[in-house]
C-alpha atoms as a PDB file:
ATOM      1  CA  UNK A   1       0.000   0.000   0.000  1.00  0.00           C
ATOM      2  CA  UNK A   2       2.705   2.398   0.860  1.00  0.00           C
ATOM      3  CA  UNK A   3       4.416   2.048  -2.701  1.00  0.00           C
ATOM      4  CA  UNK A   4       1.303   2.960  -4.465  1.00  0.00           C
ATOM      5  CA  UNK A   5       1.258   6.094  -2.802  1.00  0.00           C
ATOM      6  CA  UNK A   6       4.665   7.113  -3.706  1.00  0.00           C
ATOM      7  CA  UNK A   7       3.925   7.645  -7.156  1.00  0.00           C
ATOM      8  CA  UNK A   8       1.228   9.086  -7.116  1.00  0.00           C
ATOM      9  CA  UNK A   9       2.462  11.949  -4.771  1.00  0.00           C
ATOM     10  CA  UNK A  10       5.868  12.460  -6.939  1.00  0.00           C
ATOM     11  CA  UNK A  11       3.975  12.725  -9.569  1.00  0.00           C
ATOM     12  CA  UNK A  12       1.380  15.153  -8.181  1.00  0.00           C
ATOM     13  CA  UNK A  13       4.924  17.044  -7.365  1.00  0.00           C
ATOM     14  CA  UNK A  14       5.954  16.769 -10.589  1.00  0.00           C
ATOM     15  CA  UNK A  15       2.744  18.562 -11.684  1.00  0.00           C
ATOM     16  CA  UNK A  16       2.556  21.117  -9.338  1.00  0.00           C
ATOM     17  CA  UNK A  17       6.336  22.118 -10.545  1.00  0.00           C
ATOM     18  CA  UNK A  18       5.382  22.009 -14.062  1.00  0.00           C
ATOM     19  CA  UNK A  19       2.446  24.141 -13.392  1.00  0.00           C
ATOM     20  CA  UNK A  20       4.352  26.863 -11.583  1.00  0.00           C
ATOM     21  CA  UNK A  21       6.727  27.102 -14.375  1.00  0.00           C
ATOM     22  CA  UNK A  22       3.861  27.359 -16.784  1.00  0.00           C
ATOM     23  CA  UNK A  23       1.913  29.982 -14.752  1.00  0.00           C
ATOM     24  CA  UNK A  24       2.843  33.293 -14.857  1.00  0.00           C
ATOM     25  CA  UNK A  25       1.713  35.722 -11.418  1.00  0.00           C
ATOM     26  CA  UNK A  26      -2.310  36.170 -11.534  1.00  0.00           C
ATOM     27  CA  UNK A  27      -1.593  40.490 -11.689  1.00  0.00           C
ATOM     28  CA  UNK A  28      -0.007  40.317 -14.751  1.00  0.00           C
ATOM     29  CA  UNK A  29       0.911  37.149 -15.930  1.00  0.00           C
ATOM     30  CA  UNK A  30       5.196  37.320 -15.390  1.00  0.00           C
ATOM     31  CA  UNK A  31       6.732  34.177 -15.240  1.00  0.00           C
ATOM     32  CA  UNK A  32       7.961  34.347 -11.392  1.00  0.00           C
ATOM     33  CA  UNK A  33       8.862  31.154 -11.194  1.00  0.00           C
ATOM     34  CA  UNK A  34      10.828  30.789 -14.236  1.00  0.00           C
ATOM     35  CA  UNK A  35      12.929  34.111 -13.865  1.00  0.00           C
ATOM     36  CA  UNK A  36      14.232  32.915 -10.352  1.00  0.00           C
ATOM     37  CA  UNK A  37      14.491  28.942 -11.992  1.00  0.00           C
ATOM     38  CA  UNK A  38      17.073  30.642 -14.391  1.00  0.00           C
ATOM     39  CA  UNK A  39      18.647  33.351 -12.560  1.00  0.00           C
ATOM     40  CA  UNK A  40      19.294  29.862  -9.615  1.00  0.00           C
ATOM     41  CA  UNK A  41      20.723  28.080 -12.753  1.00  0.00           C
ATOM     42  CA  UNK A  42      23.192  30.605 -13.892  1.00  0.00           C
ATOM     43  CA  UNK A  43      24.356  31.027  -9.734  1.00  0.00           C
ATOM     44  CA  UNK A  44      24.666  27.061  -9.756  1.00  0.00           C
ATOM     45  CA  UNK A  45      26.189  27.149 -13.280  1.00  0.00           C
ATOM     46  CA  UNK A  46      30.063  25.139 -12.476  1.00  0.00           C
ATOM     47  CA  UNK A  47      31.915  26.373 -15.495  1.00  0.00           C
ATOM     48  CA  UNK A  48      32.316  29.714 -14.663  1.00  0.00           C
ATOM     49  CA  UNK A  49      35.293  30.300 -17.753  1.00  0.00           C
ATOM     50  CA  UNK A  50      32.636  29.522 -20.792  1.00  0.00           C
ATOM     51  CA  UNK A  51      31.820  32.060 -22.942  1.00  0.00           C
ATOM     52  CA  UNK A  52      28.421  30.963 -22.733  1.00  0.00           C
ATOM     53  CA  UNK A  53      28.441  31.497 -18.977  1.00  0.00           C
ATOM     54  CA  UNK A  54      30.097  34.793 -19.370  1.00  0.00           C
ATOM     55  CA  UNK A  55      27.539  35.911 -21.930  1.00  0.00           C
ATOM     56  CA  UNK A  56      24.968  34.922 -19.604  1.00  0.00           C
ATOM     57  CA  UNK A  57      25.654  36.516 -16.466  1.00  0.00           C
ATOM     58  CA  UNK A  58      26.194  39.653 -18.206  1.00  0.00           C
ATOM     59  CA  UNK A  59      22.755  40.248 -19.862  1.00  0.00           C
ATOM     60  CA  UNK A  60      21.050  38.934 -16.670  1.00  0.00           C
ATOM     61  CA  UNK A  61      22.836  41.779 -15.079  1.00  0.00           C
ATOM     62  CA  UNK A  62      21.184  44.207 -17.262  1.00  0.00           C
ATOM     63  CA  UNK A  63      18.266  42.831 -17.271  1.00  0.00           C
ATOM     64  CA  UNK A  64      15.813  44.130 -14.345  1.00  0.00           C
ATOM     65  CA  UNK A  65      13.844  41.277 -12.514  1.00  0.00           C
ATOM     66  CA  UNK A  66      10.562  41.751 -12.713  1.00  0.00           C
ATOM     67  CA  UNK A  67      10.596  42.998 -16.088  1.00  0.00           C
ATOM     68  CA  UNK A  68       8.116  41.971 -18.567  1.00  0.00           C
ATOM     69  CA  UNK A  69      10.984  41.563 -20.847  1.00  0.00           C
ATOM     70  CA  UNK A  70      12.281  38.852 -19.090  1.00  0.00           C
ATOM     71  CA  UNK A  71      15.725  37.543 -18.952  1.00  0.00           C
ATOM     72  CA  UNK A  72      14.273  34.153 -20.239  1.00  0.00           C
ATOM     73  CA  UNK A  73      13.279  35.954 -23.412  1.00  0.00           C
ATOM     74  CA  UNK A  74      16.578  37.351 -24.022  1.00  0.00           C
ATOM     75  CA  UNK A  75      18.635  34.067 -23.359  1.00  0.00           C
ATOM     76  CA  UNK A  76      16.425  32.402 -25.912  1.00  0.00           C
ATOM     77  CA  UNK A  77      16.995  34.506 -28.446  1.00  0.00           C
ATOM     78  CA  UNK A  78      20.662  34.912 -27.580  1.00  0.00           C
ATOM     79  CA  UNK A  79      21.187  31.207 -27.670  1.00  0.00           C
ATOM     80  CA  UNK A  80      19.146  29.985 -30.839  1.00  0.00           C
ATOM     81  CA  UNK A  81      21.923  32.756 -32.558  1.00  0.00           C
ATOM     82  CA  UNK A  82      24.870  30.953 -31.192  1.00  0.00           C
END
């Protein structure tokens, strides 16, 4: 009985973190949970030498969080140029 459970409540994680991502904040939509996913990826990041890093950290640094322009957008686009 206990194993059944398991599943069921990792996977009710897994949708509730899939959701969040997803969901932007009710006011106005912004992807909260996403900005600070990818601003905790870049501080996490172990190769701090790359270029790609590098490139990173400095457009997330002008980039203002909470912006509706959102860092996410601007790492997409900088990263389907590469």
């Amino acid at each position: 009985m206990e194993k059944s459970k398991l599943p069921e409540n990792k996977d009710q994680c897994i949708d509730l973190w899939i959701k969040s991502m997803l969901v932007g904040r009710e006011s106005d939509g912004y992807p909260v949970f996403q900005e600070d996913f990818l601003r905790q990826g870049v501080k996490e990041f172990p190769f701090k030498a790359s270029q790609l890093f590098q490139m990173l950290v400095t457009n997330f640094s002008h980039c203002k969080y909470d912006n509706l322009e959102t860092s996410y957008s601007q790492k997409k686009s900088q990263v389907c140029s590469l």
